[in-house]
Protein backbone atom coordinates (compact mmCIF):
# COMPACT_ATOMS: atom_id res chain seq x y z
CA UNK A 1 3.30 9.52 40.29
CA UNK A 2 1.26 7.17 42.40
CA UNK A 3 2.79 6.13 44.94
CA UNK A 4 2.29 2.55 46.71
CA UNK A 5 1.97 1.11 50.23
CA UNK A 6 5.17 2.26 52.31
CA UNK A 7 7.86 -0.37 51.78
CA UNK A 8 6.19 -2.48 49.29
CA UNK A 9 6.50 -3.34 45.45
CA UNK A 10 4.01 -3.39 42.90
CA UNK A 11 4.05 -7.56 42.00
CA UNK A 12 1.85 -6.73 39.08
CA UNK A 13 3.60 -6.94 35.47
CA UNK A 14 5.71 -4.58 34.47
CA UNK A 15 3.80 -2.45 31.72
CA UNK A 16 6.54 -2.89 29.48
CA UNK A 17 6.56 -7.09 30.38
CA UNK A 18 2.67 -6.70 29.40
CA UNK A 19 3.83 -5.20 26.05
CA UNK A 20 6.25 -7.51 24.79
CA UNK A 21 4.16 -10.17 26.07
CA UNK A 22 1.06 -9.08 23.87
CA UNK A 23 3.60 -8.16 21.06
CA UNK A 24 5.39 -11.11 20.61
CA UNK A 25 2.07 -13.14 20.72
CA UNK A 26 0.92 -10.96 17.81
CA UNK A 27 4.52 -11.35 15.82
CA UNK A 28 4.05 -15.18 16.39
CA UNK A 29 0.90 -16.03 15.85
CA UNK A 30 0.76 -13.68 12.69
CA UNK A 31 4.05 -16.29 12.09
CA UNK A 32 2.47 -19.29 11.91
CA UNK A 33 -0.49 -18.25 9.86
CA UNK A 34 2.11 -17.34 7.12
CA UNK A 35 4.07 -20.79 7.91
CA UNK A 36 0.92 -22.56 7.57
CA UNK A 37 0.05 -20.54 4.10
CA UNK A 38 3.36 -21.52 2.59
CA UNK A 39 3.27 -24.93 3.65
CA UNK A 40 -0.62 -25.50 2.28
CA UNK A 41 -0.13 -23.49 -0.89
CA UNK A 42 2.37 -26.30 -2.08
CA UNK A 43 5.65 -26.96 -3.35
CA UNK A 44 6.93 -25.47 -6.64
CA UNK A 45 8.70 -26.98 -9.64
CA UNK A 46 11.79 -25.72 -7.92
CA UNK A 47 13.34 -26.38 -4.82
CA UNK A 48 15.11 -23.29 -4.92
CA UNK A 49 12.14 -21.01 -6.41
CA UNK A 50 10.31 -22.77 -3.16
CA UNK A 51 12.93 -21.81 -0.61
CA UNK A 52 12.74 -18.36 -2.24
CA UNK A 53 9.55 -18.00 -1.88
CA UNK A 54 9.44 -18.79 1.44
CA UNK A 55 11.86 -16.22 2.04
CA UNK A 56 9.52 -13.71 0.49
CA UNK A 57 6.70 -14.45 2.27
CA UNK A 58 8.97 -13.95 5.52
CA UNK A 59 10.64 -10.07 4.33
CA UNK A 60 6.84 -9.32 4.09
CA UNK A 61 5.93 -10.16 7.09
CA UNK A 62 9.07 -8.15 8.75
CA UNK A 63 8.47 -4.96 7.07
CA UNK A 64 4.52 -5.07 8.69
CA UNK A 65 6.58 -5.27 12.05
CA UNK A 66 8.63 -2.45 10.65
CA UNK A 67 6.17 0.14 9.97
CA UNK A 68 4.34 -1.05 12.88
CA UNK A 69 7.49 -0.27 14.80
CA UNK A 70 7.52 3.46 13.88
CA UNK A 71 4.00 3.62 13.79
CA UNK A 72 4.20 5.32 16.95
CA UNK A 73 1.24 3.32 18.39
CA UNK A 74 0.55 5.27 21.63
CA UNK A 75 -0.36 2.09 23.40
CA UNK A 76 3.44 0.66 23.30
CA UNK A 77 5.06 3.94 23.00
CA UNK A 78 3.91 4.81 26.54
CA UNK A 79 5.21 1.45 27.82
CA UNK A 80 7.99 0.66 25.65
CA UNK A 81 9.44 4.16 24.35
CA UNK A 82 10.48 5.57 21.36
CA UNK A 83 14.09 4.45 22.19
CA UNK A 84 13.05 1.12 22.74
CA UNK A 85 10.89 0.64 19.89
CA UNK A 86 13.63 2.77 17.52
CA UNK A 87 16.93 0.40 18.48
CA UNK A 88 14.25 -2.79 17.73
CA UNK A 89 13.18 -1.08 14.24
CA UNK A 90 16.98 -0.77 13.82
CA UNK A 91 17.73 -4.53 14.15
CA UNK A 92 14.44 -5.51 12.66
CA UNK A 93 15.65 -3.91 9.12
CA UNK A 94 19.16 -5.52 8.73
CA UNK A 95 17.03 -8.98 9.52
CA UNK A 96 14.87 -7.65 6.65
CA UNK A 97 17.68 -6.47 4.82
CA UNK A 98 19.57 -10.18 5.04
CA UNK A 99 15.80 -11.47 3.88
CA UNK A 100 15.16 -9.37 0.94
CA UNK A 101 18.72 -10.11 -0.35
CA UNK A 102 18.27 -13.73 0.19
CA UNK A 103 15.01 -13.85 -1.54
CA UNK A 104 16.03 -11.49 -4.61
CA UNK A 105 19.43 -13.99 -4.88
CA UNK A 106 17.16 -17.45 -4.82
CA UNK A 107 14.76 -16.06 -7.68
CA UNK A 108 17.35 -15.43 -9.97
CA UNK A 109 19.05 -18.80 -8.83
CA UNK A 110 16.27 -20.20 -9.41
CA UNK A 111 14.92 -19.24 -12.57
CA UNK A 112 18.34 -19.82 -14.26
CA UNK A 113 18.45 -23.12 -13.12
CA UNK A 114 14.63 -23.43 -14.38
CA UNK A 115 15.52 -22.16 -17.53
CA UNK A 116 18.97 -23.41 -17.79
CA UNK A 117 20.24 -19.56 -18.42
CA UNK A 118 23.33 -17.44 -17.14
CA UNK A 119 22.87 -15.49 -13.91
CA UNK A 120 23.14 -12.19 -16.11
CA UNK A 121 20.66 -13.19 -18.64
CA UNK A 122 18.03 -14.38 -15.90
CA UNK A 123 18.53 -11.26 -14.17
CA UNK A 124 17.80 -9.19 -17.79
CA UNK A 125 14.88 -10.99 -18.53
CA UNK A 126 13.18 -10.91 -15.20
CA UNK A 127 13.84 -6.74 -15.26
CA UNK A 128 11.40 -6.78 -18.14
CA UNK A 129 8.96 -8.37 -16.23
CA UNK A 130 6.63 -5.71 -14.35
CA UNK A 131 6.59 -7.57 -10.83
CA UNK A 132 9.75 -8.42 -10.88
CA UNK A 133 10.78 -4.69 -11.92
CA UNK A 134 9.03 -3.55 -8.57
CA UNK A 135 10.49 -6.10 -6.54
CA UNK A 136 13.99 -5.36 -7.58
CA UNK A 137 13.27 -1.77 -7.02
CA UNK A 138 11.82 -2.30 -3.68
CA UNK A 139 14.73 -4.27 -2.64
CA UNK A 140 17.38 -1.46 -4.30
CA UNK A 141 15.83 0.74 -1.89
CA UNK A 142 15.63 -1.23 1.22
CA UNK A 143 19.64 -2.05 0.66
CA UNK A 144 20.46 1.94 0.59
CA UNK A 145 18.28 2.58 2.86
CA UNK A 146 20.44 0.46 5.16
CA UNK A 147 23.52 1.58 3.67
CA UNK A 148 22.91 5.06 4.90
CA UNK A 149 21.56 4.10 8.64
CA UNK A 150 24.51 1.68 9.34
CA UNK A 151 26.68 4.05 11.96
CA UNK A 152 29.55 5.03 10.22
CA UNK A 153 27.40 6.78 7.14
CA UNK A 154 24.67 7.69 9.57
CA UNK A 155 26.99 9.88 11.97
CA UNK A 156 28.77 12.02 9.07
CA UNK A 157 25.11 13.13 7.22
CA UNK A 158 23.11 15.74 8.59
CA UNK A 159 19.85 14.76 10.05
CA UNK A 160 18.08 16.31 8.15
CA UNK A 161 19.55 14.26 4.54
CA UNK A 162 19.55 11.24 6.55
CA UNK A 163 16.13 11.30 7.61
CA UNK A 164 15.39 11.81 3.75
CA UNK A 165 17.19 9.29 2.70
CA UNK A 166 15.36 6.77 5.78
CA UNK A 167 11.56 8.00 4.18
CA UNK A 168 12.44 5.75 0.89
CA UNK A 169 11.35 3.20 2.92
CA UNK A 170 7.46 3.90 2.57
CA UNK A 171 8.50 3.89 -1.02
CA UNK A 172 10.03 0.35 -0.89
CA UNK A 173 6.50 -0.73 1.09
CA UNK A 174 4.68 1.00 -2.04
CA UNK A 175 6.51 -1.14 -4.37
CA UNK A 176 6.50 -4.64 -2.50
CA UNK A 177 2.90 -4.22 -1.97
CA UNK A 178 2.89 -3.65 -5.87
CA UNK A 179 5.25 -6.57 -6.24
CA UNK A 180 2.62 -9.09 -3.45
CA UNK A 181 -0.45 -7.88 -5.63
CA UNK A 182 1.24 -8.86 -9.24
CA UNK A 183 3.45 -11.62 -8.13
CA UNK A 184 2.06 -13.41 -5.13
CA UNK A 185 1.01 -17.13 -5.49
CA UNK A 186 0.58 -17.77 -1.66
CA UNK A 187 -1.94 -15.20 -1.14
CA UNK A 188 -3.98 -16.33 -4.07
CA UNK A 189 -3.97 -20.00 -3.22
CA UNK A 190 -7.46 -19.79 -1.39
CA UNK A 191 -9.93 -16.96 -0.74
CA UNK A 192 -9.29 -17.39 2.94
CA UNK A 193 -5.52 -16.79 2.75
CA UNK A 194 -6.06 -13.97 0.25
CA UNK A 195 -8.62 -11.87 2.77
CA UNK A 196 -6.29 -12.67 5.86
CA UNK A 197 -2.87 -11.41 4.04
CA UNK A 198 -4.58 -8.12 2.56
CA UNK A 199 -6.48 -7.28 6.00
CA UNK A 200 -3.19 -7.67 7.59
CA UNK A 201 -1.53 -5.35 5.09
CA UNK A 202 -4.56 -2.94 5.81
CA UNK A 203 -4.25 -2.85 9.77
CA UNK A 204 -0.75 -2.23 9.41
CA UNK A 205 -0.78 0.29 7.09
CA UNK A 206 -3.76 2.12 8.69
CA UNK A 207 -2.07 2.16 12.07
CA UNK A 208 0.83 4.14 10.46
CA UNK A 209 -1.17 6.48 8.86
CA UNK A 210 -3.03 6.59 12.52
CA UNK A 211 -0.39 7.18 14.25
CA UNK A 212 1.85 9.22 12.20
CA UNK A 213 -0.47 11.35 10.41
CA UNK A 214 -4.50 11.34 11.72
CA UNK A 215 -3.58 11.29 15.03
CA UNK A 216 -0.63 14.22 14.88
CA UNK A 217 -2.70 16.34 12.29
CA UNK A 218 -6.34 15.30 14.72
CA UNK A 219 -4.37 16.96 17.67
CA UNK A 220 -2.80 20.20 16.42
CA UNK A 221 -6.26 21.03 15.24
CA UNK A 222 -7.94 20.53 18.35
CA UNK A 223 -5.57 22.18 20.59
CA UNK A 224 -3.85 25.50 18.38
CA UNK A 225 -0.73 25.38 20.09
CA UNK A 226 1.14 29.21 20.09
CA UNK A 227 4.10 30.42 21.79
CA UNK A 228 2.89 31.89 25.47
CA UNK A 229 6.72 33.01 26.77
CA UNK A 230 10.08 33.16 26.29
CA UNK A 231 11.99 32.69 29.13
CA UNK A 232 15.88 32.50 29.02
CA UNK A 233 17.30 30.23 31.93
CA UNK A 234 20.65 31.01 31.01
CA UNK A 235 23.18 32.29 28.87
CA UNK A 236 22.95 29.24 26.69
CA UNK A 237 19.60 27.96 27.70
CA UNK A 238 15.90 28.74 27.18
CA UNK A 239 12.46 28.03 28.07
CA UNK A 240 9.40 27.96 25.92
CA UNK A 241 6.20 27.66 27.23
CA UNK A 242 3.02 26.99 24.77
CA UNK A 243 -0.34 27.62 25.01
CA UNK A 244 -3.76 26.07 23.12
CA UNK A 245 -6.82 25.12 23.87
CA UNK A 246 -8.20 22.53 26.22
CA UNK A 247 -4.37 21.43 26.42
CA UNK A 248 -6.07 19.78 29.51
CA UNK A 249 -7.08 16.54 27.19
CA UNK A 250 -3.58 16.27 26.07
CA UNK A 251 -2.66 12.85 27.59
CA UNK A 252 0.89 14.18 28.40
CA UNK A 253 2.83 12.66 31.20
CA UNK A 254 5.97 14.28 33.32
CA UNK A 255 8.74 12.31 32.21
CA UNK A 256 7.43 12.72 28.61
CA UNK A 257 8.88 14.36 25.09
CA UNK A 258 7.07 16.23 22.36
CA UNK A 259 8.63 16.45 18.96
CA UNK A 260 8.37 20.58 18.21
CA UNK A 261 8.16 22.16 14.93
CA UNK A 262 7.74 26.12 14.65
CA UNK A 263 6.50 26.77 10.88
CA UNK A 264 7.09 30.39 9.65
CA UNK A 265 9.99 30.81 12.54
CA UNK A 266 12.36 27.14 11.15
CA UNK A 267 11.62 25.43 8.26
CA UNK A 268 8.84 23.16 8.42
CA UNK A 269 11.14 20.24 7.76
CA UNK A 270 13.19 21.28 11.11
CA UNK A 271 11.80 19.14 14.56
CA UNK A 272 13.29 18.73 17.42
CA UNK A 273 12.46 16.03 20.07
CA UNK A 274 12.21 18.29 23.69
CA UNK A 275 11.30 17.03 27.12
CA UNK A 276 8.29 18.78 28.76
CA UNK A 277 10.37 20.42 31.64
CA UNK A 278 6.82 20.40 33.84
CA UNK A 279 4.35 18.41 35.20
CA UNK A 280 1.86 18.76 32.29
CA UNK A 281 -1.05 17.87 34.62
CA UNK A 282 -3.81 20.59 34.60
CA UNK A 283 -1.65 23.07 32.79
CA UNK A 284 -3.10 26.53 30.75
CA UNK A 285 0.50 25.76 29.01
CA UNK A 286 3.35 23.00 28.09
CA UNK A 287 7.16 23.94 28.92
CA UNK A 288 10.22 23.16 27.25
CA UNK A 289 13.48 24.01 27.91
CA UNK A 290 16.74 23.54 25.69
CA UNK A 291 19.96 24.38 25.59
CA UNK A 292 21.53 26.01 22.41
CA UNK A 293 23.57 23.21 21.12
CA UNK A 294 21.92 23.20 17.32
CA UNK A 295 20.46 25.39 14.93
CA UNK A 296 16.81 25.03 15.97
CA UNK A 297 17.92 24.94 19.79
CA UNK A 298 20.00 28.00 19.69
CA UNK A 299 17.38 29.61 18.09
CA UNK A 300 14.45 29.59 20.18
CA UNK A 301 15.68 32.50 22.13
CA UNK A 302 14.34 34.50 19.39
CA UNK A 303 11.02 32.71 18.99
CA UNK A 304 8.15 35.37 18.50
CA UNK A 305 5.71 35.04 21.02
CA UNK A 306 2.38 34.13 19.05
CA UNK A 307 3.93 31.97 16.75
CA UNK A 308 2.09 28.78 15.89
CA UNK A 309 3.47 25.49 16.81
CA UNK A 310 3.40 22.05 15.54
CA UNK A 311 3.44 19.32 18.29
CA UNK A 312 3.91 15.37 17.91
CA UNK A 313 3.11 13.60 20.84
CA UNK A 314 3.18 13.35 23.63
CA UNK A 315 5.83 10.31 23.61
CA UNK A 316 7.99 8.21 25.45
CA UNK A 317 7.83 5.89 28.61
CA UNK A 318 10.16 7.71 30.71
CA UNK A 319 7.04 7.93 33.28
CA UNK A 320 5.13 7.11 36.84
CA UNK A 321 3.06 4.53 34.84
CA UNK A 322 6.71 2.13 35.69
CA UNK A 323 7.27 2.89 38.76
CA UNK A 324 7.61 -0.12 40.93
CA UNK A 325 8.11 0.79 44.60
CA UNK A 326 6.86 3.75 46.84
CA UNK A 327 10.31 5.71 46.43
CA UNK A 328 12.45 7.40 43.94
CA UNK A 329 16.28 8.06 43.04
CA UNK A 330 16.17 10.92 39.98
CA UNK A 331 19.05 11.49 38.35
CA UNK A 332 19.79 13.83 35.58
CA UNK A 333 22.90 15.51 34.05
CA UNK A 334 22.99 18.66 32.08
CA UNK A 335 19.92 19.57 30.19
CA UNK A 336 18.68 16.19 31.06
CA UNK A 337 17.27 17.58 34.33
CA UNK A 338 13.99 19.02 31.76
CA UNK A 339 12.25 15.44 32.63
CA UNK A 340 13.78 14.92 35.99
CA UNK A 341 11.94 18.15 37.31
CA UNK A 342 8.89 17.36 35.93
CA UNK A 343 8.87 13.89 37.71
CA UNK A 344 9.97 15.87 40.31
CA UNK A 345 6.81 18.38 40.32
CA UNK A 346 4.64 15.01 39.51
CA UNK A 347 5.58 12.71 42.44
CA UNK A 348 4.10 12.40 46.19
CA UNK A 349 6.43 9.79 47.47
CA UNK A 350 10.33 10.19 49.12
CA UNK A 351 13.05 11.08 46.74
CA UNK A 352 16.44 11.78 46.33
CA UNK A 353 17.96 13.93 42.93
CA UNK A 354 21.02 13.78 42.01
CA UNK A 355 22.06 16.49 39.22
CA UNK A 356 25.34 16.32 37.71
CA UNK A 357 26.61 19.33 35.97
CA UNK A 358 30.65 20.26 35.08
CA UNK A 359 29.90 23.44 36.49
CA UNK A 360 27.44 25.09 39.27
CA UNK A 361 26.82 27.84 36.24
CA UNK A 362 25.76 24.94 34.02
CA UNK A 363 23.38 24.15 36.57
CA UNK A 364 19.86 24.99 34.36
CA UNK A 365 16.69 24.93 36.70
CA UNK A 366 18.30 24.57 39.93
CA UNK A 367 16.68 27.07 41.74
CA UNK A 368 13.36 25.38 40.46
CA UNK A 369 14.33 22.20 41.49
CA UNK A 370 15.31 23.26 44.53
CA UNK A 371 11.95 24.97 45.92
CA UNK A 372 10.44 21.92 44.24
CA UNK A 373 12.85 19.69 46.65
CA UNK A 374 12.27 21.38 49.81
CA UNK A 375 8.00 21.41 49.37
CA UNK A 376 8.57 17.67 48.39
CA UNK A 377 11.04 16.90 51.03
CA UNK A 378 13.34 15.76 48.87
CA UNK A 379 16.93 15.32 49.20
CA UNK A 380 18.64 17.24 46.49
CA UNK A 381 22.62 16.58 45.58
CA UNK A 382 24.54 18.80 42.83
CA UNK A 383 27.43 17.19 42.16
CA UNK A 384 29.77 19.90 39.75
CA UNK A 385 33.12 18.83 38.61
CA UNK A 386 34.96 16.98 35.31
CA UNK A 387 35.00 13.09 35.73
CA UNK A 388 38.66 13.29 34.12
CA UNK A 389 39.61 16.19 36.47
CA UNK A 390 42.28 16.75 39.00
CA UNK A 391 40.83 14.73 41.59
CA UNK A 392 38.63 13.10 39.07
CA UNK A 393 34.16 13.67 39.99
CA UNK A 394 32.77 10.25 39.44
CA UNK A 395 29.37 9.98 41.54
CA UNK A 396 28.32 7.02 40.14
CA UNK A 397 30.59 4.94 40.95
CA UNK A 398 29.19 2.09 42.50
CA UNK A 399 30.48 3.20 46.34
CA UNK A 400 29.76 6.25 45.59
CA UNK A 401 26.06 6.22 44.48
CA UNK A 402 25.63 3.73 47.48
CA UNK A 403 26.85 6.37 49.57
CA UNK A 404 24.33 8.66 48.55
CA UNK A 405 21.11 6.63 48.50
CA UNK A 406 22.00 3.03 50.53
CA UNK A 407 18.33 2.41 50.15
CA UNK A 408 18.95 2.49 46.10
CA UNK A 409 17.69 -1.37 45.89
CA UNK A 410 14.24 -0.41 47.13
CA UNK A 411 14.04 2.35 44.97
CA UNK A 412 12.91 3.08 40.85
CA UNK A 413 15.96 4.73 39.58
CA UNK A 414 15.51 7.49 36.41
CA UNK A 415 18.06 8.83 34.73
CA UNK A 416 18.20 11.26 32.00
CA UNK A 417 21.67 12.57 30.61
CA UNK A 418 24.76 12.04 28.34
CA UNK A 419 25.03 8.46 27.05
CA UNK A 420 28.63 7.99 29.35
CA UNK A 421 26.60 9.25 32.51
CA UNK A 422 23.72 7.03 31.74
CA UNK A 423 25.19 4.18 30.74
CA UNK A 424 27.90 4.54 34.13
CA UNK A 425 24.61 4.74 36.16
CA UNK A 426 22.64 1.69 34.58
CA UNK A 427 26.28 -0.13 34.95
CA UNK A 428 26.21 0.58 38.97
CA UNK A 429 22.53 -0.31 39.28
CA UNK A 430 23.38 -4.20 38.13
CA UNK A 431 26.61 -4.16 40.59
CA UNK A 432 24.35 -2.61 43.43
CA UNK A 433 21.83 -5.03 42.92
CA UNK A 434 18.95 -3.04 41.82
CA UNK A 435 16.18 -4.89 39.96
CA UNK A 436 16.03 -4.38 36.26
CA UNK A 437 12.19 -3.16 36.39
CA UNK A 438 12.69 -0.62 39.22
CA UNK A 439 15.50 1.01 36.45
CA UNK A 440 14.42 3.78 33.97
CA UNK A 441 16.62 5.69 31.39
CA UNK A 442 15.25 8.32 29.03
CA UNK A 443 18.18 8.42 25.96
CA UNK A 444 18.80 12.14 24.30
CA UNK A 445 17.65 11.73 20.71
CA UNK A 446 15.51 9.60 18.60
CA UNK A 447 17.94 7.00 17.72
């Protein structure tokens, strides 16, 4: 981390103001081309065929900010996050959800009022119809899709059959884009509005493919990665450290997550997003360290050394490139220390850590962070103890954190732990005052 001049506050934009800035002038001027193609493309012989189209022209454009959502674009995932960008691909699909239902129920609507024809009838005789066929089976996908990521489904199916189930959705982009190219009127209605739609559709898609295959596939060839060590940190908790070469050009970042997979050991199906738990910089070798709490986790005690590994990333925004002022409040809990002691490692500038654990045993890394506090001249706090206990542990209580760091309003805060301990911090941060910007939270998972 680069630190600032003492006592002052970068006034530049936020990096992640700068991305939502540029994003949501992309989303709307991309918005009012397509307003401006369905308005110049004219009026059907039915209101409600018109209002459906428009509708269609709309679900198309959300499922371009979709895919460019997960497209894992490093340029916003390093100043958004995955977490970020996840929860908005989350919302982003009911709206397409509500839109593709809305659409599919005005065509038939339509058409039988057209036609003068039941519902049921319409809805035959438009399934015999080629682009309509794809269209109803792009939308019969999109609506399971959802189905099976709303929260109650999603939490009782394993990841593995939910993430499955979630991949249907390039399908349902396979068949729209089948349904545009068969059934489209709007993009046809001059060459101009037919070369801006499809180059659209290209950039999109080709920034998925960039970012989620080239790019992943372009790195693990360059760099080899193999299993250097492993190094058990405790009797439920391990490090890995992995070698390759020129792992120097890796743009990794302390504060920053790689999504593992270790072919020939776990299936190759099996990944598992794992904070680097060093400072990557200038490195013969990455580190993670995780605690056995899953199959894959538990596992990687037994990891032969040699074994080849498949890395995603380096992702997330959980880094130095948001830090706002010239000093630091880390604050981790459990296994969520991994980032907090590479930031650690990574900064130059004053700091305090807090790391909350039940119990001292649970405490993985301590001595590590501990030498690391005392050569940064850090103050380091481990708080042990059950927030429901007998007196109850509750550090972040607003007094409380205040009485550890009074300064906390002048400081970035980053905190990495359980969702209650996270979300009890971020809760204290808006009592105490502290400015949204200078606040940074890395969430366990992918969302």
């Amino acid at each position: 981390m680069t630190a600032v001049a003492p006592g002052a506050t970068r006034t530049a934009m936020a990096p992640a103001t700068t991305a939502q800035v540029v994003a949501g002038a992309v989303v709307v001027a991309n918005l009012a081309v397509v307003e401006m193609l369905f308005v110049t493309s004219g009026a059907g012989k039915n209101s409600v065929l018109t209002v459906a189209k428009f509708f269609g022209l709309h679900a198309a454009l959300i499922m371009m900010i979709q895919l460019l959502l997960v497209a894992r674009l490093p340029w916003l995932d390093r100043r958004l996050g995955m977490d970020r960008l996840t929860a908005w691909h989350r919302w982003v699909g009911f709206t397409l959800l509500w839109t593709v239902v809305t659409h599919a129920t005005l065509i038939v609507i339509g058409y039988a009022t057209l036609y003068r024809m039941p519902l049921f009838a319409t809805f035959a005789s438009l399934a015999v119809v080629a682009a309509s066929l794809l269209g109803m089976a792009a939308a019969t996908v999109i609506v399971a899709v959802a189905v099976v990521s709303m929260r109650y489904a999603r939490r009782r199916l394993p990841y593995e059959a939910w993430h499955a189930v979630h991949l249907g959705l390039y399908a349902a982009v396979a068949l729209a884009l089948l349904h545009q190219m068969l059934e489209g009127t709007t993009f046809t209605s001059s060459p101009v509005a037919a070369v801006y739609w499809w180059t659209l559709w290209a950039l999109v898609v080709g920034a998925l493919l960039g970012g989620r295959v080239v790019l992943p596939v372009w790195r693990n060839a360059r760099h080899r990665f193999r299993v250097a060590a492993v190094v058990p940190e405790s009797d439920n908790a391990v490090s890995v450290y992995v070698t390759g070469h020129r792992l120097d050009r890796l743009p990794a970042r302390a504060g920053q997550f790689c999504i593992w997979r270790f072919p020939g050991y776990n299936g190759w199906w099996q990944a598992n997003p794992f904070s680097l738990s060093s400072a990557p910089g200038g490195r013969l070798s990455l580190r993670l360290t995780a605690k056995a709490v899953g199959t894959t986790s538990a596992g990687l005690r037994t990891l032969p050394v040699g074994s080849r590994v498949v890395v995603e990333g380096p992702y997330g925004a959980f880094t130095g490139l948001h830090q706002r002022t010239d000093a630091l409040l880390l604050i981790a809990g459990g296994i969520g220390v991994t980032p907090i002691r590479a930031l650690l490692e990574e900064s130059r500038v004053p700091a305090v850590v807090i790391y909350r654990v039940s119990t001292a045993a649970e405490a993985v890394l301590l001595g590590e962070l501990t030498e690391l506090a005392h050569l940064r001249g850090a103050a380091l706090h481990v708080v042990a103890g059950r927030s429901r206990g007998n007196p109850p542990v509750r550090p972040f209580d607003p007094i409380n954190l205040a009485a550890f760091v009074p300064d906390i309003r002048h400081r970035d805060v980053y905190v990495c732990g359980p969702s209650a301990m996270t979300e009890a911090v971020l809760r204290s941060c808006r009592t105490l005052g502290v400015p949204r910007a200078q606040v940074h939270a890395e969430r366990f998972g992918l969302g």
